[in-house]
C-alpha atoms as a PDB file:
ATOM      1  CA  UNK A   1      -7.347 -15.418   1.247  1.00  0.00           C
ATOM      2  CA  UNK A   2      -6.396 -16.729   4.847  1.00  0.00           C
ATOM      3  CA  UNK A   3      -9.078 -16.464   7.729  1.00  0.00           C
ATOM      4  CA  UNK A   4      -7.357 -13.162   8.439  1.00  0.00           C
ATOM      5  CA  UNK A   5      -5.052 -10.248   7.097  1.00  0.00           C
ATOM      6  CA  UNK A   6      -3.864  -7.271   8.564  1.00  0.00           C
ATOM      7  CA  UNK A   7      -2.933  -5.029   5.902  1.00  0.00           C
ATOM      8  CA  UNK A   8      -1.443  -1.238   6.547  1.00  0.00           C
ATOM      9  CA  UNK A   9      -1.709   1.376   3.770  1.00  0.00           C
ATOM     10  CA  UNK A  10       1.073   4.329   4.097  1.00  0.00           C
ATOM     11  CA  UNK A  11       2.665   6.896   2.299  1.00  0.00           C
ATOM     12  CA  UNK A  12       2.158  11.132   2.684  1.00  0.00           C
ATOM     13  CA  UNK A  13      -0.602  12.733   1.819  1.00  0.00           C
ATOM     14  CA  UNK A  14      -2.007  13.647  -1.772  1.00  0.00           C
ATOM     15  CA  UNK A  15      -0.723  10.233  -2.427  1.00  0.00           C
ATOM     16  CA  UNK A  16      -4.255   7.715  -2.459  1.00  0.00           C
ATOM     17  CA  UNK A  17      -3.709   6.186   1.001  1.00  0.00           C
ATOM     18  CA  UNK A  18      -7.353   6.755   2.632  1.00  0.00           C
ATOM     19  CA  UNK A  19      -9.040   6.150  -1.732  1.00  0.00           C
ATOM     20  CA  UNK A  20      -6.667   2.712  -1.553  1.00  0.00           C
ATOM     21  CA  UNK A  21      -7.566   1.601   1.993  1.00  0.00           C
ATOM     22  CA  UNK A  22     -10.805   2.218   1.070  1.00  0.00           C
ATOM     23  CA  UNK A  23     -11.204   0.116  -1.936  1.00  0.00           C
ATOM     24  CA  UNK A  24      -9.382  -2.697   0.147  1.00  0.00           C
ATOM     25  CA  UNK A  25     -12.133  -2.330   2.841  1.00  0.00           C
ATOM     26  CA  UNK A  26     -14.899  -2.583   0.338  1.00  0.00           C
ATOM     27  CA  UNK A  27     -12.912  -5.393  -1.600  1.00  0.00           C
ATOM     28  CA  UNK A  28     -12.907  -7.291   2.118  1.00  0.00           C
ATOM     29  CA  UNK A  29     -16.563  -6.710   2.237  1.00  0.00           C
ATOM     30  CA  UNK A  30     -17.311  -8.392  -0.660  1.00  0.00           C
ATOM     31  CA  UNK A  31     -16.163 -11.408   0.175  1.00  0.00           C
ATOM     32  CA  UNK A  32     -17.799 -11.690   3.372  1.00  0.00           C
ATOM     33  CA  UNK A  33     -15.104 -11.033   5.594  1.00  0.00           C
ATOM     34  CA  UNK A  34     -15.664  -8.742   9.028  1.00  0.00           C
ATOM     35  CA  UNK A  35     -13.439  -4.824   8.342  1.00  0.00           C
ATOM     36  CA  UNK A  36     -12.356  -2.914  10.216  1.00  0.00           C
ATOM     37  CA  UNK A  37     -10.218  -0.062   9.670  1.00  0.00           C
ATOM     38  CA  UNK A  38      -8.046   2.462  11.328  1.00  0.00           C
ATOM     39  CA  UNK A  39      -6.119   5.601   9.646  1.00  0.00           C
ATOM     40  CA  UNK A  40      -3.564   8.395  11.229  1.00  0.00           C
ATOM     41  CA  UNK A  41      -3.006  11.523   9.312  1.00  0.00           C
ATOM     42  CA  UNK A  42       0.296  13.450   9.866  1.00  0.00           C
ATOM     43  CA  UNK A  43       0.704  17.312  10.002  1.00  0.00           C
ATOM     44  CA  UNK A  44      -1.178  17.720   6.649  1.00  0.00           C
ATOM     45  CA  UNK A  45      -3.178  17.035   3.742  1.00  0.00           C
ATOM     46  CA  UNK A  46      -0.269  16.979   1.320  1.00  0.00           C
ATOM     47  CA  UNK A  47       3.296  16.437   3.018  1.00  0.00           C
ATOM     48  CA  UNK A  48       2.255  14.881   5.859  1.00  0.00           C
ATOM     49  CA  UNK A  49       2.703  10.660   6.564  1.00  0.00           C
ATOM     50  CA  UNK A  50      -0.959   8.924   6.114  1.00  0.00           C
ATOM     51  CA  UNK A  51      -1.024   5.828   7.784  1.00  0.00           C
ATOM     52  CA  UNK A  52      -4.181   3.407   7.185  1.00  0.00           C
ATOM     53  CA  UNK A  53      -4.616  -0.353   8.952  1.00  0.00           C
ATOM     54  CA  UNK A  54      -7.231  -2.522   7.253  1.00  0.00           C
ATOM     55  CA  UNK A  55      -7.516  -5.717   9.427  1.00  0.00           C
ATOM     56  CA  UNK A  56     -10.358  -8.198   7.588  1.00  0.00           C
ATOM     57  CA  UNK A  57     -11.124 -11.983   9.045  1.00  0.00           C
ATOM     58  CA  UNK A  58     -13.572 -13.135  11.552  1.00  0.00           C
ATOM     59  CA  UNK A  59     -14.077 -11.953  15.008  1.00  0.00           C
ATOM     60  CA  UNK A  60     -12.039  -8.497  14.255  1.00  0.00           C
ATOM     61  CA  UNK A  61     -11.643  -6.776  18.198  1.00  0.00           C
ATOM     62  CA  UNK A  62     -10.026  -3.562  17.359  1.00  0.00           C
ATOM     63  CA  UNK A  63      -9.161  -2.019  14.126  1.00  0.00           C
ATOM     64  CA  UNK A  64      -5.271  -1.557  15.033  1.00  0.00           C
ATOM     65  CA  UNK A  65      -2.793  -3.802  13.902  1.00  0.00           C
ATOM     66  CA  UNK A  66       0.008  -4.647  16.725  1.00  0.00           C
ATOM     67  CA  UNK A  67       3.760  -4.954  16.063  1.00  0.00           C
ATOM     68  CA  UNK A  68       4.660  -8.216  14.563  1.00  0.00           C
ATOM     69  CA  UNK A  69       1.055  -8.771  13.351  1.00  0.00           C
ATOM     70  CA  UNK A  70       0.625  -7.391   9.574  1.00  0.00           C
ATOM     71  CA  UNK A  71       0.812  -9.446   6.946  1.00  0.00           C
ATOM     72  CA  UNK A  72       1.451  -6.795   4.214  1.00  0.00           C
ATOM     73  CA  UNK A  73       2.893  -3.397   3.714  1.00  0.00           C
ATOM     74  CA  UNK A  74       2.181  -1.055   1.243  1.00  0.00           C
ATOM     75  CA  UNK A  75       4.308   1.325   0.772  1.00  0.00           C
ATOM     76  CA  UNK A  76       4.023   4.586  -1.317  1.00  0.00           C
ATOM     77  CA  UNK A  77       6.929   6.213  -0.043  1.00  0.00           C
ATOM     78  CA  UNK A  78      10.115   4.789   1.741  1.00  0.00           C
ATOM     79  CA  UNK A  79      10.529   7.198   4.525  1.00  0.00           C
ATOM     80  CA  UNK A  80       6.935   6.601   5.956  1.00  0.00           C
ATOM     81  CA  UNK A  81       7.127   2.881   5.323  1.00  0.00           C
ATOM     82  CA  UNK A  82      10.642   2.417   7.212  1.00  0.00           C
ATOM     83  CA  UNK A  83       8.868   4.315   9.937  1.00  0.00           C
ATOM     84  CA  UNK A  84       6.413   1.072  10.138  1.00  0.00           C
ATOM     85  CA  UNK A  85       8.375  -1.933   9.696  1.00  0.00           C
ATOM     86  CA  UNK A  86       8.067  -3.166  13.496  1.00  0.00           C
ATOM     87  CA  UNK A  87       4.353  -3.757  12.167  1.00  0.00           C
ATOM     88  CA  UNK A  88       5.426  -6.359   9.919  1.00  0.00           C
ATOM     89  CA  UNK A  89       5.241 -10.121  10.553  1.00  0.00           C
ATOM     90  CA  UNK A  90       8.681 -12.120  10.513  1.00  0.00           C
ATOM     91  CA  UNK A  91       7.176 -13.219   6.936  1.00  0.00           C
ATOM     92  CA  UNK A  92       5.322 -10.663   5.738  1.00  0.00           C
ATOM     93  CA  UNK A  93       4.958  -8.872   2.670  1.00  0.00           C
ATOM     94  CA  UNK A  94       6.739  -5.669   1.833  1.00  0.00           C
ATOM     95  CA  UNK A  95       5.578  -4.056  -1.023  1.00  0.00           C
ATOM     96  CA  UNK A  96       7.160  -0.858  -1.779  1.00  0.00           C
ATOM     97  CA  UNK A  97       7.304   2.707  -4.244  1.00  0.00           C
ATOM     98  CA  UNK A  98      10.887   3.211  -4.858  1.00  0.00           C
ATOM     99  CA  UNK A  99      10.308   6.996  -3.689  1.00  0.00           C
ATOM    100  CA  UNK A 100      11.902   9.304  -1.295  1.00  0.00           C
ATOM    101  CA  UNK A 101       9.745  12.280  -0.087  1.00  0.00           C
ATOM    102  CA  UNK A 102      11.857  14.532   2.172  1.00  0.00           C
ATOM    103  CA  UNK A 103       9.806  15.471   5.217  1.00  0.00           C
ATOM    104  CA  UNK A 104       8.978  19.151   6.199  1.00  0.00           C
ATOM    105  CA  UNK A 105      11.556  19.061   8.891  1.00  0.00           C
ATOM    106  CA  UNK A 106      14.171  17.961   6.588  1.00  0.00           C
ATOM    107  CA  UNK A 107      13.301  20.830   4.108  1.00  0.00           C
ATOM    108  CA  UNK A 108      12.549  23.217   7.044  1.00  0.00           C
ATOM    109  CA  UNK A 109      16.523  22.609   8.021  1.00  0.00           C
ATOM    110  CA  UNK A 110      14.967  20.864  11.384  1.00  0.00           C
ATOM    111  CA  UNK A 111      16.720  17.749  10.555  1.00  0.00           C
ATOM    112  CA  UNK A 112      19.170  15.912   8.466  1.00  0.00           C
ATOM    113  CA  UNK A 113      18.088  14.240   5.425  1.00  0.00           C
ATOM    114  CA  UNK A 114      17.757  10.538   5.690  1.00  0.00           C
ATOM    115  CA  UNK A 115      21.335   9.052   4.173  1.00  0.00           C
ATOM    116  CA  UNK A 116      21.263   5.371   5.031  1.00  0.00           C
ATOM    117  CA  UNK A 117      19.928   2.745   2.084  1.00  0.00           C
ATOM    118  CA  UNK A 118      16.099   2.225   1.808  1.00  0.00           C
ATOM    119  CA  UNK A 119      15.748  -0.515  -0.020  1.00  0.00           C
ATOM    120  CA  UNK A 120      19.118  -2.778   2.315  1.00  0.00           C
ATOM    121  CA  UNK A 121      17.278  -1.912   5.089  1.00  0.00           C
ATOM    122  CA  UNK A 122      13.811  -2.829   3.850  1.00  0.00           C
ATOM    123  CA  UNK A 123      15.837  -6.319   2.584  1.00  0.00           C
ATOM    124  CA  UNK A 124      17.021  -7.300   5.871  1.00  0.00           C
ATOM    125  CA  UNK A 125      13.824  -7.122   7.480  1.00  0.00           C
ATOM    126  CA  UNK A 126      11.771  -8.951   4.607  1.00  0.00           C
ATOM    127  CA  UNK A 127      12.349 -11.984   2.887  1.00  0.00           C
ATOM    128  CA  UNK A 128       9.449 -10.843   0.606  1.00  0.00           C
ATOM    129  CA  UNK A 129      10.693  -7.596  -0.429  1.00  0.00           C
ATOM    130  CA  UNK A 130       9.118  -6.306  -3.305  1.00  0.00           C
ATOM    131  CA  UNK A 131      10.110  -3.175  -4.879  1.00  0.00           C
ATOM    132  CA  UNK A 132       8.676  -1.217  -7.613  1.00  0.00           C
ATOM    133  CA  UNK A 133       9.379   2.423  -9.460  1.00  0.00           C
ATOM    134  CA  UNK A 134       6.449   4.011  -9.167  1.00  0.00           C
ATOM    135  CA  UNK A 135       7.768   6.973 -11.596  1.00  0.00           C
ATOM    136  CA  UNK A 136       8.087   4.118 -14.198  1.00  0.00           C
ATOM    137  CA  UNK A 137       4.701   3.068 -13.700  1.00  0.00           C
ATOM    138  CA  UNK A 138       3.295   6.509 -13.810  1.00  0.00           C
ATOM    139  CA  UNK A 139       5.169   6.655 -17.393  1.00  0.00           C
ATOM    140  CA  UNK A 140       3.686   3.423 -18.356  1.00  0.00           C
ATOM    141  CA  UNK A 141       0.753   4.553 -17.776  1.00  0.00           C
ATOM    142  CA  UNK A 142       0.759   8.536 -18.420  1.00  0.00           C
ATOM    143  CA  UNK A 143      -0.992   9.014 -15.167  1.00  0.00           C
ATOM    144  CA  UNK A 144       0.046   9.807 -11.471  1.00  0.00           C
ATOM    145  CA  UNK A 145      -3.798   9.512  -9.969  1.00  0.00           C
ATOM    146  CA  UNK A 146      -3.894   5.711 -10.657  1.00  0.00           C
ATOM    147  CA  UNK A 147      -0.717   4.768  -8.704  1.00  0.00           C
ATOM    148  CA  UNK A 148      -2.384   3.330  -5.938  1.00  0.00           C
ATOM    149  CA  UNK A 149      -4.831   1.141  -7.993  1.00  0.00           C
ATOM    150  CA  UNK A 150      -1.206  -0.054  -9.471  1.00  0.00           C
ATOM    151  CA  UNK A 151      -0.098  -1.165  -5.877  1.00  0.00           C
ATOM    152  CA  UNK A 152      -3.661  -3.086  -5.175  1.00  0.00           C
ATOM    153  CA  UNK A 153      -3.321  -5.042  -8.186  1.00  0.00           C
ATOM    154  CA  UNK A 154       0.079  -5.899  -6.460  1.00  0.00           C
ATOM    155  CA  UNK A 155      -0.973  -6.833  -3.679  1.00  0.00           C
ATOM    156  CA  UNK A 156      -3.806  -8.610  -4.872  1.00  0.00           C
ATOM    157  CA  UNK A 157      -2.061 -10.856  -7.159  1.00  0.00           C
ATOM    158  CA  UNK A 158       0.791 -11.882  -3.832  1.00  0.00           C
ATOM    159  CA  UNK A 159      -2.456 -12.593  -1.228  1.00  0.00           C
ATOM    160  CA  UNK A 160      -4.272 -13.901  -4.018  1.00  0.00           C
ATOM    161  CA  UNK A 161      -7.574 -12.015  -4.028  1.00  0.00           C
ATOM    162  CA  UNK A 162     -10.034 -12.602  -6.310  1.00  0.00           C
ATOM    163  CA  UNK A 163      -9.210 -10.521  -9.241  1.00  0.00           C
ATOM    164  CA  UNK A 164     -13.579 -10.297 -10.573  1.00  0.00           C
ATOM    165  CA  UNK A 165     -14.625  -9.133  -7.267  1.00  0.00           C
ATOM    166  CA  UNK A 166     -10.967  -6.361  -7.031  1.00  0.00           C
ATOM    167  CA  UNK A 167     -12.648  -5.123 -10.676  1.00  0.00           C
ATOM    168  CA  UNK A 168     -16.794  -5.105  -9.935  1.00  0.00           C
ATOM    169  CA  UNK A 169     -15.486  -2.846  -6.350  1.00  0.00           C
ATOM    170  CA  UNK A 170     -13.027  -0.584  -9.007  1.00  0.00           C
ATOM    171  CA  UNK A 171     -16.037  -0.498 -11.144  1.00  0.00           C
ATOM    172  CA  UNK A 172     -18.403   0.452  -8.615  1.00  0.00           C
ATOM    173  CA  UNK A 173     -16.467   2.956  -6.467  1.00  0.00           C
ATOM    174  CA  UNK A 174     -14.651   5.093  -8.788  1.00  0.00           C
ATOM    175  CA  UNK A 175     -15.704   8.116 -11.036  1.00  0.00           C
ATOM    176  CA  UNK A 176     -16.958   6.972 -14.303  1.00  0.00           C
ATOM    177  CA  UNK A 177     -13.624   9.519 -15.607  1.00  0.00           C
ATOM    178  CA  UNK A 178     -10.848   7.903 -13.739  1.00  0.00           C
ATOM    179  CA  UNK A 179     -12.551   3.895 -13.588  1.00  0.00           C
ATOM    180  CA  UNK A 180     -10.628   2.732 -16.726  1.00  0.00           C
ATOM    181  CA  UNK A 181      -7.314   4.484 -16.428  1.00  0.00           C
ATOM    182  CA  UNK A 182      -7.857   2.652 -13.020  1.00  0.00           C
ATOM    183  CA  UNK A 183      -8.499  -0.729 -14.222  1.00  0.00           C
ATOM    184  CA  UNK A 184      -5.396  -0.922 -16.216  1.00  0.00           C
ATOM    185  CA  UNK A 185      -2.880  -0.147 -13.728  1.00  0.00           C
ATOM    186  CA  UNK A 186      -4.930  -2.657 -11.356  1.00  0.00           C
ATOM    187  CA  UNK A 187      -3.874  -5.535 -14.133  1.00  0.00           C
ATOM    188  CA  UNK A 188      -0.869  -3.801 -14.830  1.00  0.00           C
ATOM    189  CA  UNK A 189      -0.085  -4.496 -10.857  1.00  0.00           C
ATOM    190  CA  UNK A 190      -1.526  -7.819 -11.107  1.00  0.00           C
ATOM    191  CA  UNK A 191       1.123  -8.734 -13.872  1.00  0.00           C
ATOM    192  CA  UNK A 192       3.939  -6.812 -12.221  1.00  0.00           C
ATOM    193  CA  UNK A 193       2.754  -8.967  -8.664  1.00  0.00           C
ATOM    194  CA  UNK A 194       3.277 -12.266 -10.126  1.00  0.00           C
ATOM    195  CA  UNK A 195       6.902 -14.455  -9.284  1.00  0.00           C
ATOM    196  CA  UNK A 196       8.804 -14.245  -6.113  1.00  0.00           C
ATOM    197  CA  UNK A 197      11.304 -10.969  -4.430  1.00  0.00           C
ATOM    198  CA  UNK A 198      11.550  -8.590  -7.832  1.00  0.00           C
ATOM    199  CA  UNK A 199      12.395  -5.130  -7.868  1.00  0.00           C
ATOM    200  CA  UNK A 200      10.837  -2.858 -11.597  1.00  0.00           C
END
């Protein structure tokens, strides 16, 4: 990795945001770098946007990330992650579920549904737009829980991490019941992270 990377986590909640964010952290750690971390939780546990900042370097001040300073998004669901794209650096990474949660407000009758296009939008603002269908992956792999683990093998292989250390902190930090199931969609992400712009 660089000296430094700003990373933000999002999605809604239920989804693995803070579990992710926390196995980035640790990963960061590892490799000797200064973490510091940041998260905002929305109106709830389930249904509400989770938003976590993982900044890792040298000489970290604050754990927020400013707009037009992170190098990666991860995005578990489109809605929160459009929400955050003024984070993003001119060439950072976008890395995005192809999934469309309709907020409370929007099933409440608050507010219209969202009707422009996701995935133009995200486009336009990325030149390293990478878009994946996390309901395919779930399929693949017969398992919702490990969809996040999916994404950090993503991201893992596009900032290129050290893929021994990403499995020893998997290893270490996850129940002995979910650590292989966990494993796989980590190098199923790693595969998936390889090449340029792609869209699965």
């Amino acid at each position: 990795m660089k000296n430094n990377e700003n990373i933000i986590v999002l999605g809604q909640g239920g989804q693995g945001v803070l579990k992710a964010s926390k196995l980035l952290s640790e990963y960061y750690a590892r490799i000797g770098k200064e973490v510091k971390t940041s998260t905002l939780i929305g109106l709830g546990v389930r249904g509400g946007g989770v938003y976590s900042h993982v900044k890792a370097g040298e000489r970290i001040v604050s754990p927020l990330i400013m707009a037009g300073k992170c190098d990666m998004i991860i995005g578990l669901e489109q809605l929160e992650t459009l929400r955050c794209l003024d984070y993003l650096k001119t060439n950072g990474y976008l890395v995005v579920n192809d999934l469309y949660i309709p907020p409370t407000t929007v099933s409440n009758g608050l507010e219209k549904n969202f009707e422009g296009d996701f995935n133009a939008i995200f486009r336009q603002h990325s030149e390293n737009f990478h878009l994946f269908s996390g309901e395919q992956i779930i399929e693949k792999m017969d398992n919702k829980p490990v969809l996040n683990s999916f994404f950090l093998g993503v991201a893992a292989r596009i900032l290129k991490h050290d893929e021994k250390i990403w499995l020893q902190v998997l290893d270490e930090n996850l129940s002995i019941k979910y650590v292989d199931m966990n494993m796989k969609a980590f190098m199923l992400g790693l595969d998936y992270g390889q090449g340029g712009n792609n869209e699965v």
